[in-house]
PDB file of N, CA and C in Angstrom:
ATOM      1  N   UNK A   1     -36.580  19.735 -10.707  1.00  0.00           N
ATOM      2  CA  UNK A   1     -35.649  18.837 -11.350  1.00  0.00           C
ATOM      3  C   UNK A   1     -34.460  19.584 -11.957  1.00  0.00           C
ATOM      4  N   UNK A   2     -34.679  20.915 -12.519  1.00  0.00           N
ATOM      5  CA  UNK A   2     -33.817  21.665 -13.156  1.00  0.00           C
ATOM      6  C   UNK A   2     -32.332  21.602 -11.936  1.00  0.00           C
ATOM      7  N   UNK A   3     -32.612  21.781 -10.383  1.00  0.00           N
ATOM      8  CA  UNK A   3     -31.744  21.897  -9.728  1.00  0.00           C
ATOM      9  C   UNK A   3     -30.195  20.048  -9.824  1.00  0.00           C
ATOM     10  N   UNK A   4     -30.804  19.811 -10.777  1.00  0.00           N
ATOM     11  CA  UNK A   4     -30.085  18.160 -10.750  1.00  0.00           C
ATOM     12  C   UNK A   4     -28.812  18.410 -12.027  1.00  0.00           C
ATOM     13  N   UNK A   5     -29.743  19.279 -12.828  1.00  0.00           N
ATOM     14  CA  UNK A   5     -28.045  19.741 -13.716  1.00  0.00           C
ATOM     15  C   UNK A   5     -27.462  20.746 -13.471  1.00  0.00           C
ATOM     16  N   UNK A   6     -26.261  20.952 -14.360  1.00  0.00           N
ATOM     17  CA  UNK A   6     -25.049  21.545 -14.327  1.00  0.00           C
ATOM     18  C   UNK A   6     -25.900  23.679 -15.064  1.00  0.00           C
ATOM     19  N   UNK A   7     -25.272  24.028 -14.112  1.00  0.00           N
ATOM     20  CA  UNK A   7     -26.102  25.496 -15.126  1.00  0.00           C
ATOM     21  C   UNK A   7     -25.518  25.735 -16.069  1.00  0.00           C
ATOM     22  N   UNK A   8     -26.091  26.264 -17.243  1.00  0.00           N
ATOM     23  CA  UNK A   8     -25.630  26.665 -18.893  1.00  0.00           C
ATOM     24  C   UNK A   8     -24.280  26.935 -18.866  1.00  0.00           C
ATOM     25  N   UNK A   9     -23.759  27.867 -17.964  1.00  0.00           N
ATOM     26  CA  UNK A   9     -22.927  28.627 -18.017  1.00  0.00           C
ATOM     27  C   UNK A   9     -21.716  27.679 -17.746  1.00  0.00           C
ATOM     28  N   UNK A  10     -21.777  26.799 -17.315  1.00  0.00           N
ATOM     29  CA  UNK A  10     -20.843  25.503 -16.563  1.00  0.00           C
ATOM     30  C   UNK A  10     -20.868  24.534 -17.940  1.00  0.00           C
ATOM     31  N   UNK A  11     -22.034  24.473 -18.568  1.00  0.00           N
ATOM     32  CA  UNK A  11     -21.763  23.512 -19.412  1.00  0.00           C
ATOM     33  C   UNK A  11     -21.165  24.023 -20.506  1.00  0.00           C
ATOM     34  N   UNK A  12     -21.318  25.051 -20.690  1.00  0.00           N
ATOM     35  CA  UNK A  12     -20.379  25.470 -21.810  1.00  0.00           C
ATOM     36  C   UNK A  12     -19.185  25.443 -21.879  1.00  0.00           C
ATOM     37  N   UNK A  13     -18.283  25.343 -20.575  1.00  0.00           N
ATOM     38  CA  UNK A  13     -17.302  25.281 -20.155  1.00  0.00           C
ATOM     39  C   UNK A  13     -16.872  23.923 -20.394  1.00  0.00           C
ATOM     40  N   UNK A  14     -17.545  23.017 -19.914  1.00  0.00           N
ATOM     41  CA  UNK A  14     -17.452  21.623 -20.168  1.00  0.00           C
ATOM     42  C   UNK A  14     -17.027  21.067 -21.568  1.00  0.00           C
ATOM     43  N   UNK A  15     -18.319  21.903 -21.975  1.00  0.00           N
ATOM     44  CA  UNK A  15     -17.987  21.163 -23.622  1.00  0.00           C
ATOM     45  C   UNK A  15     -17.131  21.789 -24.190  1.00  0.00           C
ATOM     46  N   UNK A  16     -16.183  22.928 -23.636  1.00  0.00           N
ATOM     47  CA  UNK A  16     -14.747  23.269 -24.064  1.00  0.00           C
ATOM     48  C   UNK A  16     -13.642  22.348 -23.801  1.00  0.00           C
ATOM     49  N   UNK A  17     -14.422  22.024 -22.896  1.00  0.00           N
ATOM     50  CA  UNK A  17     -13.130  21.021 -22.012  1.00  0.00           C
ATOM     51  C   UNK A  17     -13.376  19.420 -22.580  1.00  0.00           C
ATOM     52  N   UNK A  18     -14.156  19.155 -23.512  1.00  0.00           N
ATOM     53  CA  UNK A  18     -14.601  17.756 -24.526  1.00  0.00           C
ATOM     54  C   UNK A  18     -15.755  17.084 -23.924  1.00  0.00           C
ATOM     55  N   UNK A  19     -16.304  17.509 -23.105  1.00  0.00           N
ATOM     56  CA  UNK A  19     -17.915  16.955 -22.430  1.00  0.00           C
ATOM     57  C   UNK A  19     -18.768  16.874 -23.667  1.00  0.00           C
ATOM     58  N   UNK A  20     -18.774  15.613 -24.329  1.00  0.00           N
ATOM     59  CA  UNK A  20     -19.717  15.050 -25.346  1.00  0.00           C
ATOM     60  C   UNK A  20     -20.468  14.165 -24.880  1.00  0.00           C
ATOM     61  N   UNK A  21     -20.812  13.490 -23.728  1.00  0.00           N
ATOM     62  CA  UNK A  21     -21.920  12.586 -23.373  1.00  0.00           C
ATOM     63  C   UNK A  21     -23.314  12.760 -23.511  1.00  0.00           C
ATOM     64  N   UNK A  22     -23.315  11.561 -23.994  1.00  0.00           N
ATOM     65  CA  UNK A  22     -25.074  11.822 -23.922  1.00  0.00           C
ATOM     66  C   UNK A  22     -25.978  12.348 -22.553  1.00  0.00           C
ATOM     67  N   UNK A  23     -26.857  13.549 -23.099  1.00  0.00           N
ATOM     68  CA  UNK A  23     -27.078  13.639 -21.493  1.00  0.00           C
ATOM     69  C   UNK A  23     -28.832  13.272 -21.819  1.00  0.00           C
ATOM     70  N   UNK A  24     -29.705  13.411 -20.094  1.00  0.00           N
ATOM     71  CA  UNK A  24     -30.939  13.975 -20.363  1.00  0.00           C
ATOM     72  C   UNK A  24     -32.028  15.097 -20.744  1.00  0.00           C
ATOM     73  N   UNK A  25     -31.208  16.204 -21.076  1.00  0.00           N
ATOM     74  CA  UNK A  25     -31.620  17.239 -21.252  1.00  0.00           C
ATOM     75  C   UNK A  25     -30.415  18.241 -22.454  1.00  0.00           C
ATOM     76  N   UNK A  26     -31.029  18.939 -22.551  1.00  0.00           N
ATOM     77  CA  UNK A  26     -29.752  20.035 -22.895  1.00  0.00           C
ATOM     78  C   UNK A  26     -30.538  21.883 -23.467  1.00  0.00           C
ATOM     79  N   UNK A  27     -29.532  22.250 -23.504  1.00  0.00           N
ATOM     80  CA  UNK A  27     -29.640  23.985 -23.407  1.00  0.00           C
ATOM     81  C   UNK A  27     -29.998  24.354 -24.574  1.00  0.00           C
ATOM     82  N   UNK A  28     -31.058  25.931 -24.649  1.00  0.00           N
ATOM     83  CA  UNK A  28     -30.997  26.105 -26.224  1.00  0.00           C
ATOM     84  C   UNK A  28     -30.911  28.079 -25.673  1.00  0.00           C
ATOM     85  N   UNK A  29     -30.322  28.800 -26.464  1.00  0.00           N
ATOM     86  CA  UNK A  29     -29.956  29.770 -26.002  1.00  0.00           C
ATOM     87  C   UNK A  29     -30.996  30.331 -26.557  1.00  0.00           C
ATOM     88  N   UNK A  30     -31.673  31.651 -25.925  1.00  0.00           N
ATOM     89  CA  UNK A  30     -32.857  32.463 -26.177  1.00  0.00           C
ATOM     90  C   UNK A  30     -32.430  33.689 -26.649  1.00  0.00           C
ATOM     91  N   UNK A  31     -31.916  34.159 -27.648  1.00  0.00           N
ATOM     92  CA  UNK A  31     -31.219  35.078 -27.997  1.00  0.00           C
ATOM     93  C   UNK A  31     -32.688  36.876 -27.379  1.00  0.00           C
ATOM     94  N   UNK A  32     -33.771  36.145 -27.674  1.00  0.00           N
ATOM     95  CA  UNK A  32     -34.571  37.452 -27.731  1.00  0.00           C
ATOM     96  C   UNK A  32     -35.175  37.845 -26.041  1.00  0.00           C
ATOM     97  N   UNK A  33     -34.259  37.144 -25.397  1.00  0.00           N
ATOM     98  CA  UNK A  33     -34.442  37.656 -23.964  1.00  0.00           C
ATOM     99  C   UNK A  33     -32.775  37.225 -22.874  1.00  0.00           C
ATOM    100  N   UNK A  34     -31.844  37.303 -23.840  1.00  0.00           N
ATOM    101  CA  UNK A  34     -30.443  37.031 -23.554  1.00  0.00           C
ATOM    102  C   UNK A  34     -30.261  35.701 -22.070  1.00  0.00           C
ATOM    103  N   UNK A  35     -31.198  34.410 -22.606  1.00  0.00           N
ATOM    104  CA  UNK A  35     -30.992  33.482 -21.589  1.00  0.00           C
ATOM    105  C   UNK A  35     -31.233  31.952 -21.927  1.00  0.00           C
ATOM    106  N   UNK A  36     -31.004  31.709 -21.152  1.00  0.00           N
ATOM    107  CA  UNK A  36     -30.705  29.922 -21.770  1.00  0.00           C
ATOM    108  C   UNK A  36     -32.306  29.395 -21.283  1.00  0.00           C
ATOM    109  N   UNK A  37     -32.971  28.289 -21.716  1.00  0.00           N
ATOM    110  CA  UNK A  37     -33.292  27.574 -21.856  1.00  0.00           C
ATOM    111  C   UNK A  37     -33.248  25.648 -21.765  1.00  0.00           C
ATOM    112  N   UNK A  38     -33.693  25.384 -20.473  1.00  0.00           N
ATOM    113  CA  UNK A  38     -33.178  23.716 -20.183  1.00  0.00           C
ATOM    114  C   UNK A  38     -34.327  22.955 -20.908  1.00  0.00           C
ATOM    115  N   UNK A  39     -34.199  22.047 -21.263  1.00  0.00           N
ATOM    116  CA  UNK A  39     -35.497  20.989 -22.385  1.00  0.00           C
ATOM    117  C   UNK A  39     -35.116  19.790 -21.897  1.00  0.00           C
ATOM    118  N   UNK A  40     -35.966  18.790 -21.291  1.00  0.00           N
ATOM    119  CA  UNK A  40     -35.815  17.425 -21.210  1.00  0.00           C
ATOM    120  C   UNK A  40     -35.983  16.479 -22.411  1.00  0.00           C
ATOM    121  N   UNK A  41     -34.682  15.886 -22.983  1.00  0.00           N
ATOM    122  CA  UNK A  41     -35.248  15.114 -24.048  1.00  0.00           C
ATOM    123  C   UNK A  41     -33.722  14.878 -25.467  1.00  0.00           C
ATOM    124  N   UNK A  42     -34.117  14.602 -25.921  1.00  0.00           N
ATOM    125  CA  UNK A  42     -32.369  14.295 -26.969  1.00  0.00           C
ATOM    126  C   UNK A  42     -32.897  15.569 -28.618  1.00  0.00           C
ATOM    127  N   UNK A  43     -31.651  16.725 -28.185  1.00  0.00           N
ATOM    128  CA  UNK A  43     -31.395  17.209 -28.788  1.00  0.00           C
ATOM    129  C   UNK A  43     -31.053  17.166 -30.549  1.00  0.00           C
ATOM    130  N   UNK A  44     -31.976  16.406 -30.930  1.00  0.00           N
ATOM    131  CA  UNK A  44     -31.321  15.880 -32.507  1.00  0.00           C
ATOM    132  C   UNK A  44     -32.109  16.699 -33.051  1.00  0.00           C
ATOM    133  N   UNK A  45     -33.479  16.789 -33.152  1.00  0.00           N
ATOM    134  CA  UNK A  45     -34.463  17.509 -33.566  1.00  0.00           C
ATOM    135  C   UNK A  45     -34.422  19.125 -33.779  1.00  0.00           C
ATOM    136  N   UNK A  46     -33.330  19.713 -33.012  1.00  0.00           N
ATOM    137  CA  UNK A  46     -33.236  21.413 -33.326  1.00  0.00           C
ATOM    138  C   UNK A  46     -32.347  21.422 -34.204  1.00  0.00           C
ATOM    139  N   UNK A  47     -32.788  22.300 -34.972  1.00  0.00           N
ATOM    140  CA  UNK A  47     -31.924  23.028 -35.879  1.00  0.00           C
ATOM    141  C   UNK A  47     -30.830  24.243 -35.814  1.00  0.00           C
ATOM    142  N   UNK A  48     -31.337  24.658 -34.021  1.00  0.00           N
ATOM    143  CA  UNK A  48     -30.303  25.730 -33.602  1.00  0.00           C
ATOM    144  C   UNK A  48     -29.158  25.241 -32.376  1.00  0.00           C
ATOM    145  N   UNK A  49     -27.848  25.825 -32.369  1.00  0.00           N
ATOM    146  CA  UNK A  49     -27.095  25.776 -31.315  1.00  0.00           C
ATOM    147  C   UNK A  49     -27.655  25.460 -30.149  1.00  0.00           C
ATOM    148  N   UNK A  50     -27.171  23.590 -29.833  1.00  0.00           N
ATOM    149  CA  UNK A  50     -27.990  23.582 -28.361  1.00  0.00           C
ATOM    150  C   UNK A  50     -26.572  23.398 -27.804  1.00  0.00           C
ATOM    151  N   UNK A  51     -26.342  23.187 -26.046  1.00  0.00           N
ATOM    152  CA  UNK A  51     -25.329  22.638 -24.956  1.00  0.00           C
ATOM    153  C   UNK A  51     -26.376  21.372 -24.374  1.00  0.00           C
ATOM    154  N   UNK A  52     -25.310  20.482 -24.594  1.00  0.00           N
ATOM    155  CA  UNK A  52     -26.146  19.160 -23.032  1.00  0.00           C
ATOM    156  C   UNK A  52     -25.872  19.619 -22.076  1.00  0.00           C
ATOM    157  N   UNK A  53     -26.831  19.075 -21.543  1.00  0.00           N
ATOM    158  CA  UNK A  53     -27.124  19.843 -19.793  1.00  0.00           C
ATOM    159  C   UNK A  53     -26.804  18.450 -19.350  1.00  0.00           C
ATOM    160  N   UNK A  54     -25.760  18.534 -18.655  1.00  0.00           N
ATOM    161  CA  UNK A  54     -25.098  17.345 -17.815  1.00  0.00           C
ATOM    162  C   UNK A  54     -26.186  17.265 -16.653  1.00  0.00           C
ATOM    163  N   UNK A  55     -26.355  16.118 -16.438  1.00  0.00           N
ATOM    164  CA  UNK A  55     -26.278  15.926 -13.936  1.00  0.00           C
ATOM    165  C   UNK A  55     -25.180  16.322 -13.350  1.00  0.00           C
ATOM    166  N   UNK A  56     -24.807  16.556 -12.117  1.00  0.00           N
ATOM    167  CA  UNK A  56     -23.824  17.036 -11.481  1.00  0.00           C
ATOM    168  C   UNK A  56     -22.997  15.034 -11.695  1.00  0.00           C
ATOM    169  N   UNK A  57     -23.670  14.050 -11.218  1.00  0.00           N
ATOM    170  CA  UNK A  57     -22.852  13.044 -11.302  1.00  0.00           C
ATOM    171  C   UNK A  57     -22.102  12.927 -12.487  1.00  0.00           C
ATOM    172  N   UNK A  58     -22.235  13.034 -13.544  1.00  0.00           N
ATOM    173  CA  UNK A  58     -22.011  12.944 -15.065  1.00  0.00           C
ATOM    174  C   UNK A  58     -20.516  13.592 -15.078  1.00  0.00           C
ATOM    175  N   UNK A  59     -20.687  15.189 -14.876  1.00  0.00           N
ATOM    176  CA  UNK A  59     -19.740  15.630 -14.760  1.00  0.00           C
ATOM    177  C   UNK A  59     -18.489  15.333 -13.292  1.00  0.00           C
ATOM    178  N   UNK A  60     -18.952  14.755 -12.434  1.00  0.00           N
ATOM    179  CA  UNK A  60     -17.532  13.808 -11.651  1.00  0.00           C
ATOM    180  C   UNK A  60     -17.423  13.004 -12.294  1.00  0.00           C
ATOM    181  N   UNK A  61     -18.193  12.202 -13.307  1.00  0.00           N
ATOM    182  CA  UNK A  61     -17.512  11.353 -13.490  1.00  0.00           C
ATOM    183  C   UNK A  61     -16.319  11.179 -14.649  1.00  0.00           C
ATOM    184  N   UNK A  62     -16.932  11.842 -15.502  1.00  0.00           N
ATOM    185  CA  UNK A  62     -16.165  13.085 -16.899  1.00  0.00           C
ATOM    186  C   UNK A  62     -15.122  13.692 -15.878  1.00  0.00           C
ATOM    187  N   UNK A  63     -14.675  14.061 -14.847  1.00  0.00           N
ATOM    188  CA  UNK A  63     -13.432  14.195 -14.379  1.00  0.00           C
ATOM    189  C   UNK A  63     -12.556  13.769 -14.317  1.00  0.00           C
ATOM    190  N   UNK A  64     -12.563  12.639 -13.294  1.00  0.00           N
ATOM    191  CA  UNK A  64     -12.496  11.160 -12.752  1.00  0.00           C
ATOM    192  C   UNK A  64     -12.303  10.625 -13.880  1.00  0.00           C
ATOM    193  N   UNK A  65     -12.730  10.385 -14.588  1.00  0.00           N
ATOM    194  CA  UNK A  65     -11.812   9.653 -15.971  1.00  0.00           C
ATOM    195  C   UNK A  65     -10.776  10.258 -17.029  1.00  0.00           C
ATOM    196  N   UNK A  66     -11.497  11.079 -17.180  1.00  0.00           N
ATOM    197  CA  UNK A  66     -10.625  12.250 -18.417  1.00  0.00           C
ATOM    198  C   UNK A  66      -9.418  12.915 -17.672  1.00  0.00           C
ATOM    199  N   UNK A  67      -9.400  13.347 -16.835  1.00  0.00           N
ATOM    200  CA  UNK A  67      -8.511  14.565 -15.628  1.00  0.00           C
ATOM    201  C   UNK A  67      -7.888  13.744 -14.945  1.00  0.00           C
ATOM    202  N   UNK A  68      -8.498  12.547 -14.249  1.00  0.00           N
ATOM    203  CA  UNK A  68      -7.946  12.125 -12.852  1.00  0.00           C
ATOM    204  C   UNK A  68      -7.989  13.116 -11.986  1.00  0.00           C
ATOM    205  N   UNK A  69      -9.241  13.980 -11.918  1.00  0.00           N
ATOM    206  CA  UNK A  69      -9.571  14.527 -10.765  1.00  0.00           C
ATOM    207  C   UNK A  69     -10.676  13.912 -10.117  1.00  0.00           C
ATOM    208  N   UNK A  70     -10.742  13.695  -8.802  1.00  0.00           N
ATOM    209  CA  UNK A  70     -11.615  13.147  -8.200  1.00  0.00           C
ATOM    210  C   UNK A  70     -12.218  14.549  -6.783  1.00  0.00           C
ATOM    211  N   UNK A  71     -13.657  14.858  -7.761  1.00  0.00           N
ATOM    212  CA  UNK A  71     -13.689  15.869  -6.669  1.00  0.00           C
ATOM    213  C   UNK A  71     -15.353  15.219  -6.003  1.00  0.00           C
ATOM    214  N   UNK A  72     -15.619  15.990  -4.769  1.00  0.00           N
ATOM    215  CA  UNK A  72     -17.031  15.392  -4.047  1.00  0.00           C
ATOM    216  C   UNK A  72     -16.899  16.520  -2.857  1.00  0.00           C
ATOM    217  N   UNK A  73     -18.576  16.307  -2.580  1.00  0.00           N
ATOM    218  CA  UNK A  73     -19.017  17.018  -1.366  1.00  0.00           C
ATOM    219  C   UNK A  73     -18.776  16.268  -0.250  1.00  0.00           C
ATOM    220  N   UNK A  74     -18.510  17.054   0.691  1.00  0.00           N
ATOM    221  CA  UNK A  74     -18.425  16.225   1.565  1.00  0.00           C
ATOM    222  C   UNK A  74     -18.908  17.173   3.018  1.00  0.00           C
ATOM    223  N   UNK A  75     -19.897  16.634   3.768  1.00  0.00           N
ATOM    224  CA  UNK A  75     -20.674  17.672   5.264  1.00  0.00           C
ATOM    225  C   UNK A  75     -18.990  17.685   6.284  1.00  0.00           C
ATOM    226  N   UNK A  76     -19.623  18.392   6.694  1.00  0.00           N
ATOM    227  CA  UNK A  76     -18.563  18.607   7.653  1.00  0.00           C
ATOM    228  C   UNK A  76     -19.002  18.362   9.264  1.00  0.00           C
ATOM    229  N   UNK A  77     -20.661  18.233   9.371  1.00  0.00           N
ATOM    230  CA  UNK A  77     -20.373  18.112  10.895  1.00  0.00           C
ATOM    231  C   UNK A  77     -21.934  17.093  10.303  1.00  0.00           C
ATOM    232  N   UNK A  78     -21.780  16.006  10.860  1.00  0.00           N
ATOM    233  CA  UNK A  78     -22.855  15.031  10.896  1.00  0.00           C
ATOM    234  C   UNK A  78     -23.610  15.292  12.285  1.00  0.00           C
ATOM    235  N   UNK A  79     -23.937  15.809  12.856  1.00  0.00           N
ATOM    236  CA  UNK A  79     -24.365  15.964  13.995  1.00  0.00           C
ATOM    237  C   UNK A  79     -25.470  17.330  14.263  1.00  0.00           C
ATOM    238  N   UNK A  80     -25.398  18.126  12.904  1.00  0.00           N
ATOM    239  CA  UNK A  80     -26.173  18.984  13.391  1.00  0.00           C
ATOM    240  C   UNK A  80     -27.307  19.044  12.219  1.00  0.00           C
ATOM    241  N   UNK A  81     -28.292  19.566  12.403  1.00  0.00           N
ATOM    242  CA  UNK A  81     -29.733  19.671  11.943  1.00  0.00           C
ATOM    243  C   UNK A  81     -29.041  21.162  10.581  1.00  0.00           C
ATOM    244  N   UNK A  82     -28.574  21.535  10.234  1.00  0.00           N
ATOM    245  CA  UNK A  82     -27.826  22.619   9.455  1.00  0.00           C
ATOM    246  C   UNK A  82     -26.306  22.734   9.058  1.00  0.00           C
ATOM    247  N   UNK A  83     -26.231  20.933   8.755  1.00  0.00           N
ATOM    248  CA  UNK A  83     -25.257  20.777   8.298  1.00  0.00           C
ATOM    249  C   UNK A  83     -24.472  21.115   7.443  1.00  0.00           C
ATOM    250  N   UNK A  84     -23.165  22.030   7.634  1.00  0.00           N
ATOM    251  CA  UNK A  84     -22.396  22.685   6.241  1.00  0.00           C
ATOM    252  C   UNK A  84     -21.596  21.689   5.493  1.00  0.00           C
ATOM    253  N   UNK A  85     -21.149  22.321   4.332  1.00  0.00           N
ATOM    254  CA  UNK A  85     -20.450  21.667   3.351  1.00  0.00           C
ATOM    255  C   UNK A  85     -18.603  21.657   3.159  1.00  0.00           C
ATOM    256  N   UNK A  86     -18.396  21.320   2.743  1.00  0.00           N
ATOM    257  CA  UNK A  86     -16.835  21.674   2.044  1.00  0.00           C
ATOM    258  C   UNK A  86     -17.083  20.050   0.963  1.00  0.00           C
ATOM    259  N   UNK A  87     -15.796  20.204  -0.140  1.00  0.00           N
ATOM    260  CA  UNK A  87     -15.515  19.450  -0.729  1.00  0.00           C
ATOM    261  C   UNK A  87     -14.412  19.342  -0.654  1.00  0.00           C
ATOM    262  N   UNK A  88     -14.209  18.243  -1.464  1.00  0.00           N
ATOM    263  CA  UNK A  88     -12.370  17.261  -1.484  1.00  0.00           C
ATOM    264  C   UNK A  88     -12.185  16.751  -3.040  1.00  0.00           C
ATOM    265  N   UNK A  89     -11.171  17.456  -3.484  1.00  0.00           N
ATOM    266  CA  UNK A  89     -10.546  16.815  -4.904  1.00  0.00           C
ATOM    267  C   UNK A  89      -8.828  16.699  -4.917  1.00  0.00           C
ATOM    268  N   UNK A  90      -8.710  15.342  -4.888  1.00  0.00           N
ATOM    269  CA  UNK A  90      -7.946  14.617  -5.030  1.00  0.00           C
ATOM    270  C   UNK A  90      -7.595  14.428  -3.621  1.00  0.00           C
ATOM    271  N   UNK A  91      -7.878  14.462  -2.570  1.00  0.00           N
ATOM    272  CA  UNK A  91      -7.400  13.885  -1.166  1.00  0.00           C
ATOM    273  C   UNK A  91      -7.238  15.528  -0.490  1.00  0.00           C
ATOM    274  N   UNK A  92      -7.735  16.398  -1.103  1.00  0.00           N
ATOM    275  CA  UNK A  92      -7.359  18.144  -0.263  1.00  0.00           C
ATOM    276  C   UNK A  92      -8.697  18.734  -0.036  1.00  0.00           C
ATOM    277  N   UNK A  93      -8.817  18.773   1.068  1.00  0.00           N
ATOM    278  CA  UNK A  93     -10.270  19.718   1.493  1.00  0.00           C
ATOM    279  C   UNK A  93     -10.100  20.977   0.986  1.00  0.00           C
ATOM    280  N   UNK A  94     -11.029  21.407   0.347  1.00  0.00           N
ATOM    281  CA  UNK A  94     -11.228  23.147   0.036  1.00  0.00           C
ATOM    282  C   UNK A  94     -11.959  23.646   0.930  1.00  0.00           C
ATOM    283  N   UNK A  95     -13.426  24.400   0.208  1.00  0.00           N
ATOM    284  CA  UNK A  95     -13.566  25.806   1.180  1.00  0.00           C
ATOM    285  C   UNK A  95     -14.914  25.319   2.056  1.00  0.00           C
ATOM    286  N   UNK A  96     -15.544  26.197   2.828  1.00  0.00           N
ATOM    287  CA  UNK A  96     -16.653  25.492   3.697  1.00  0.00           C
ATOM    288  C   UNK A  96     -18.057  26.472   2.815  1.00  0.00           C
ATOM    289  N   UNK A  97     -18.634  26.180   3.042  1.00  0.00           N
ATOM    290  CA  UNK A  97     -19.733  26.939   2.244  1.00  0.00           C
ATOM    291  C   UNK A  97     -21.235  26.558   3.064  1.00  0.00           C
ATOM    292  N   UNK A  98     -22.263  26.783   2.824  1.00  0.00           N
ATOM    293  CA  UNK A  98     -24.013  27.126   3.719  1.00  0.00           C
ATOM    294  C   UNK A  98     -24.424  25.985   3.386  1.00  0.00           C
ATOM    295  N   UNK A  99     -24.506  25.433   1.559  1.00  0.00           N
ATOM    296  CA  UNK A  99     -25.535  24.465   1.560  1.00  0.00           C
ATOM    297  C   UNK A  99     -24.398  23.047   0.495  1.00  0.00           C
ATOM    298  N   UNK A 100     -25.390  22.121   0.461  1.00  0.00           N
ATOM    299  CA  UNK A 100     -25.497  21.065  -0.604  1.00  0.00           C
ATOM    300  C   UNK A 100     -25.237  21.820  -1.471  1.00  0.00           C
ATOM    301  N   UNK A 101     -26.121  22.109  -1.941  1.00  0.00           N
ATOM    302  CA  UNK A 101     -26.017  22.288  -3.552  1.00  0.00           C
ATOM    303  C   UNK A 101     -25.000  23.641  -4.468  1.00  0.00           C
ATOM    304  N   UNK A 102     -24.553  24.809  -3.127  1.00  0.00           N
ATOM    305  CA  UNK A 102     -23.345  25.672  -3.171  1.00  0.00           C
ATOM    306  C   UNK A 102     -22.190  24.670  -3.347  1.00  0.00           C
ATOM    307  N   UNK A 103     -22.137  23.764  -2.503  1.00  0.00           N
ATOM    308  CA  UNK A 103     -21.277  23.351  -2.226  1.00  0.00           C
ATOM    309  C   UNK A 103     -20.419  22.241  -3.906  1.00  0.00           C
ATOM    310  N   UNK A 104     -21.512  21.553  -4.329  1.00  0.00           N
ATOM    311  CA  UNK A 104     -21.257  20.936  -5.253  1.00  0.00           C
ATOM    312  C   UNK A 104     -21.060  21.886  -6.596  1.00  0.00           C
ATOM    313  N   UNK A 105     -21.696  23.012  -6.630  1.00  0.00           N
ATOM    314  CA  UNK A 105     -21.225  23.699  -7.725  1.00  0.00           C
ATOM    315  C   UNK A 105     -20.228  24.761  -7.614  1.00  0.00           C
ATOM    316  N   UNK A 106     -19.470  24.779  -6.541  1.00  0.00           N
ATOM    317  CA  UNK A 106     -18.328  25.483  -6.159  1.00  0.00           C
ATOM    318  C   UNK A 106     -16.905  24.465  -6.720  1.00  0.00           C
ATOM    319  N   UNK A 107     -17.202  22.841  -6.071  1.00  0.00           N
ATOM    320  CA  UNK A 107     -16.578  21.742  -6.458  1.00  0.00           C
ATOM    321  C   UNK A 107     -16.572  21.700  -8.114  1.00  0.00           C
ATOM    322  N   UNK A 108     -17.583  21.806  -8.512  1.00  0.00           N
ATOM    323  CA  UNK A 108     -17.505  21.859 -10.176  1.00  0.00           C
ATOM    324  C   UNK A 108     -16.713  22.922 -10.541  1.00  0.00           C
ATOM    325  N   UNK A 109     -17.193  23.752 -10.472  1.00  0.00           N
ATOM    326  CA  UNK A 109     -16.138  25.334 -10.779  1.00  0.00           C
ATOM    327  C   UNK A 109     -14.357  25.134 -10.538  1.00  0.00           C
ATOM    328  N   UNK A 110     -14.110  24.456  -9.126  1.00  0.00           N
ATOM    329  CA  UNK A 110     -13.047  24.276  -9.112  1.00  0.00           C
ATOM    330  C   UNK A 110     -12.527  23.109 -10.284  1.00  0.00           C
ATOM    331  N   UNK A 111     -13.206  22.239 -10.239  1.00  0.00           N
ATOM    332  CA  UNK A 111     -12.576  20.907 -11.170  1.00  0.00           C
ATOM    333  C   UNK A 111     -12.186  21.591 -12.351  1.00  0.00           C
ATOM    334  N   UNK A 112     -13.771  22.367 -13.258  1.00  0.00           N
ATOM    335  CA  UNK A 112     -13.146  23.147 -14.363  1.00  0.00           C
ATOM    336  C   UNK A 112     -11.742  24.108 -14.246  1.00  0.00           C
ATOM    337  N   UNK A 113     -11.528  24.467 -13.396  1.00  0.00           N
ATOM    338  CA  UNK A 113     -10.189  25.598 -13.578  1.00  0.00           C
ATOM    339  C   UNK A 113      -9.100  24.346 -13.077  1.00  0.00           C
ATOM    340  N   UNK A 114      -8.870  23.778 -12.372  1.00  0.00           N
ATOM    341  CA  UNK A 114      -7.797  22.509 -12.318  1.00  0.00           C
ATOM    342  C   UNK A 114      -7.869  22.003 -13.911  1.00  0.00           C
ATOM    343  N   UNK A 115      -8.705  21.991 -14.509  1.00  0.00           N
ATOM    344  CA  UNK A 115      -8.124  20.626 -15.760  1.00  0.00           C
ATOM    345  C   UNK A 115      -8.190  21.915 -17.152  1.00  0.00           C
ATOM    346  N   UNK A 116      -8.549  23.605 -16.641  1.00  0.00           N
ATOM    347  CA  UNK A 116      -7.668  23.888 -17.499  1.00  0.00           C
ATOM    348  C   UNK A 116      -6.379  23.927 -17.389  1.00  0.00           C
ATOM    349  N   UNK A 117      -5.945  24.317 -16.936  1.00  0.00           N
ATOM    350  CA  UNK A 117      -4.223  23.993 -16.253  1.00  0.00           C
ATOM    351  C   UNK A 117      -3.539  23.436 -16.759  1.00  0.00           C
TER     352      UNK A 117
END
């Protein structure tokens, strides 16, 4: 399930960029082994520095409204059993990449550096 959110390192970025939604999960940093930590469940209860751990949908959609960026995966060849990726934000194909899930967090990465800009 962990593969359904955004990684720590992305969300931190986010919530620079004003990503306050409620999510299903969120981050708690492990200082005594220098790594994050994902928890299913609403963050009210800690007393230490947590990040929400977005879904990948959450954050298009936190684009798409806030940015007016509209980014998505999109296959490139429907026809084969090892179908590759590329994505599209705002009507411009970017790069081609191996899988799904490269593919959508390459698309995220890009959205973040477009709406610092």
């Amino acid at each position: 399930m962990e593969k359904e959110f955004v990684p720590y390192e992305l969300a931190l970025e986010l919530k620079k960029l004003g990503f306050f939604e409620e999510c299903l999960g969120f981050y708690i940093w492990q200082s005594w082994n220098n790594n994050s930590r994902l928890e299913i469940g609403n963050d009210d209860e800690y007393t230490c520095e947590t990040i929400k751990a977005p879904l990948y949908q959450q954050t298009f959609r936190f684009f798409r409204e806030k940015y007016n960026l509209l980014g998505s995966p999109v296959p490139c060849d429907f026809n084969r059993k090892d179908t590759k990726f590329d994505f599209i934000i705002n009507g411009n194909m970017n790069y081609r990449y191996l899988s799904y899930e490269e593919v959508k967090l390459e698309c995220l990465k890009k959205l973040i550096e477009l709406a610092k800009e």
